[in-house]
Protein backbone atom coordinates (compact mmCIF):
# COMPACT_ATOMS: atom_id res chain seq x y z
CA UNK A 1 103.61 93.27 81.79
CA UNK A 2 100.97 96.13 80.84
CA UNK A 3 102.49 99.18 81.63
CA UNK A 4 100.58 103.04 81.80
CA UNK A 5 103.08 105.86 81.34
CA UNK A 6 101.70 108.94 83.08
CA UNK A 7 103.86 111.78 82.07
CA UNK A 8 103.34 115.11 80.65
CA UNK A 9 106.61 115.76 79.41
CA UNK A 10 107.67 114.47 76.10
CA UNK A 11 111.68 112.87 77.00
CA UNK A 12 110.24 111.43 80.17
CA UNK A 13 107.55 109.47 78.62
CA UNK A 14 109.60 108.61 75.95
CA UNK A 15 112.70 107.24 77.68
CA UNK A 16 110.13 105.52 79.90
CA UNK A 17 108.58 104.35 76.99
CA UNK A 18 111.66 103.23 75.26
CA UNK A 19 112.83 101.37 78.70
CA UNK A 20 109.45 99.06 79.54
CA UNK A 21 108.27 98.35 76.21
CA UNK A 22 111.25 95.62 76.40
CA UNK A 23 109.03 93.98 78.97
CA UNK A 24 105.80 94.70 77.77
CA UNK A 25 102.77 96.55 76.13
CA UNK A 26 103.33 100.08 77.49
CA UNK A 27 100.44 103.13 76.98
CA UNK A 28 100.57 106.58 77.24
CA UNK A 29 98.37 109.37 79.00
CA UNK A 30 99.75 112.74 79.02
CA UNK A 31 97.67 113.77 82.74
CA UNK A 32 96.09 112.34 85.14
CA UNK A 33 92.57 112.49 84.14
CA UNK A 34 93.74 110.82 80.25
CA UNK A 35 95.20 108.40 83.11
CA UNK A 36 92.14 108.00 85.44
CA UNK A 37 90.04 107.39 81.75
CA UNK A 38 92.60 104.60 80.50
CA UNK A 39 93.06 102.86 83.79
CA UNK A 40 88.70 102.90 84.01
CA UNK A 41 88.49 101.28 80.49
CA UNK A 42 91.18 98.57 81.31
CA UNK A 43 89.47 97.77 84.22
CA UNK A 44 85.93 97.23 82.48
CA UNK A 45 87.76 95.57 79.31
CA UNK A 46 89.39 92.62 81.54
CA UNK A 47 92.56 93.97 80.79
CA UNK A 48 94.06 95.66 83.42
CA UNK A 49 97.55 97.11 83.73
CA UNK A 50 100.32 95.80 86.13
CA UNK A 51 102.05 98.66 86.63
CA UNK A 52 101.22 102.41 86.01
CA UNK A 53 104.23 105.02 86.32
CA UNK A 54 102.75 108.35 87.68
CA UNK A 55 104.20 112.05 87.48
CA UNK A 56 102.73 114.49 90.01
CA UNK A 57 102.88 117.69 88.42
CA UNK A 58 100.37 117.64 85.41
CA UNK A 59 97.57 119.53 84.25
CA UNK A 60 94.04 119.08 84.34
CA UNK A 61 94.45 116.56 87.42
CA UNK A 62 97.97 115.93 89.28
CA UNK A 63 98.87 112.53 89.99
CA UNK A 64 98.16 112.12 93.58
CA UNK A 65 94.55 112.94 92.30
CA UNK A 66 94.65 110.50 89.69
CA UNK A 67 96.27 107.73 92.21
CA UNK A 68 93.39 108.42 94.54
CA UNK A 69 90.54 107.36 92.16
CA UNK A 70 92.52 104.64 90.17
CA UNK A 71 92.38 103.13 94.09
CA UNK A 72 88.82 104.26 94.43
CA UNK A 73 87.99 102.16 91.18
CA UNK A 74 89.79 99.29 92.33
CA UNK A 75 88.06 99.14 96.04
CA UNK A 76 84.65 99.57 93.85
CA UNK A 77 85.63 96.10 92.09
CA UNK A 78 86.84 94.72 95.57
CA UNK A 79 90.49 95.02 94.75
CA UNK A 80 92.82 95.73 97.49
CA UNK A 81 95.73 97.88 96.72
CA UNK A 82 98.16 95.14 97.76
CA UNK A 83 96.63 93.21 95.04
CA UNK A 84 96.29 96.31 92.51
CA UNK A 85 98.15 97.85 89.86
CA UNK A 86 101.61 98.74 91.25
CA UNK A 87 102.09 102.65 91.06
CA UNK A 88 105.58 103.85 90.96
CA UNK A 89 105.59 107.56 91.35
CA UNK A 90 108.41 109.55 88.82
CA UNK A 91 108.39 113.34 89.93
CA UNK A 92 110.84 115.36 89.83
CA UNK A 93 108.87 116.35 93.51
CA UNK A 94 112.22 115.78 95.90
CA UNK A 95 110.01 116.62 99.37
CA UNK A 96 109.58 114.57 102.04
CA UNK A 97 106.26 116.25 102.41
CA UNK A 98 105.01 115.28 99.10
CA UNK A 99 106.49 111.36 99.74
CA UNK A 100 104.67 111.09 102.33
CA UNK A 101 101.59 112.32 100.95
CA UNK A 102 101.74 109.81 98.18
CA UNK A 103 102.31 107.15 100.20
CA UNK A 104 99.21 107.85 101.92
CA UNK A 105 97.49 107.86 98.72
CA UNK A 106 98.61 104.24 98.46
CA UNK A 107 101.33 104.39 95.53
CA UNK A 108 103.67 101.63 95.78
CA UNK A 109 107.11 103.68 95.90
CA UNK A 110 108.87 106.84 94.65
CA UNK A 111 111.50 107.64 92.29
CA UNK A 112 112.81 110.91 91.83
CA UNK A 113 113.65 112.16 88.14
CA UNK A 114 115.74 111.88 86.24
CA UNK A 115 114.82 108.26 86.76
CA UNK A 116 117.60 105.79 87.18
CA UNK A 117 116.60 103.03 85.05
CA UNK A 118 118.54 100.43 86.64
CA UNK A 119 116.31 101.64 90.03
CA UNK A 120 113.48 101.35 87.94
CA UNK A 121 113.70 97.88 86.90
CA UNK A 122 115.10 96.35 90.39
CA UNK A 123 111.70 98.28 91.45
CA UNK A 124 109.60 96.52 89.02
CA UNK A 125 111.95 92.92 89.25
CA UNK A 126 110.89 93.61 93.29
CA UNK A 127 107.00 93.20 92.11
CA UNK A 128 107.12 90.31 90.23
CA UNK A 129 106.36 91.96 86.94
CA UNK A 130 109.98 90.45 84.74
CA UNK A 131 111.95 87.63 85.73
CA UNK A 132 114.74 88.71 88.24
């Protein structure tokens, strides 16, 4: 599993980090556009991830911006989002509202921080990505 880690604060990505590099290569990107960039050169490189963990507060781009054009870039290449990266959103967002929204945007579910890991990897187990 090729994981991105989307995550401006430091002891998020890095218990995220620490947690899915047992499964897999894992990368970092500290905002959304950093995301937006990495996902873009997977993409063109052949190597795309599998799954991409997304916080929504971030600066220079928030993650339901970034979650919009990682979709955008895989409708380009004819990739339906039911057969795209899987986008778990980790906010510490707890708003129905803002749920919703992200759902809309097409991410693949929501978990609210601090992450359960346990949730996490039943999440991830529930895509396919490790053996169950």
């Amino acid at each position: 599993m090729k994981t991105l880690i989307v995550e401006d604060d430091f002891t998020s990505r890095l218990v995220l980090q620490r947690f899915l590099s047992r499964y897999g290569e894992c990368h970092i990107a500290v905002n959304g556009k950093e995301a937006v960039d990495a996902f873009g050169r997977a993409l063109d490189e052949g190597q795309k991830y599998d799954l991409v963990c997304m916080d929504i507060m971030m600066p220079e781009m928030n993650g339901r911006e970034a979650v919009r054009q990682v979709r955008a870039m895989e409708q380009a290449r004819g990739i339906l989002s039911t057969g795209g990266v899987k986008i778990i959103m980790t906010t510490a967002v707890n708003d129905i509202k803002e749920v919703a929204r992200c759902f809309e945007e097409l991410c693949d579910a929501y978990l609210v921080k601090p992450i359960r890991l346990a949730e996490l990897l039943n999440q991830v187990k529930s895509y396919g990505l490790v053996p169950q």
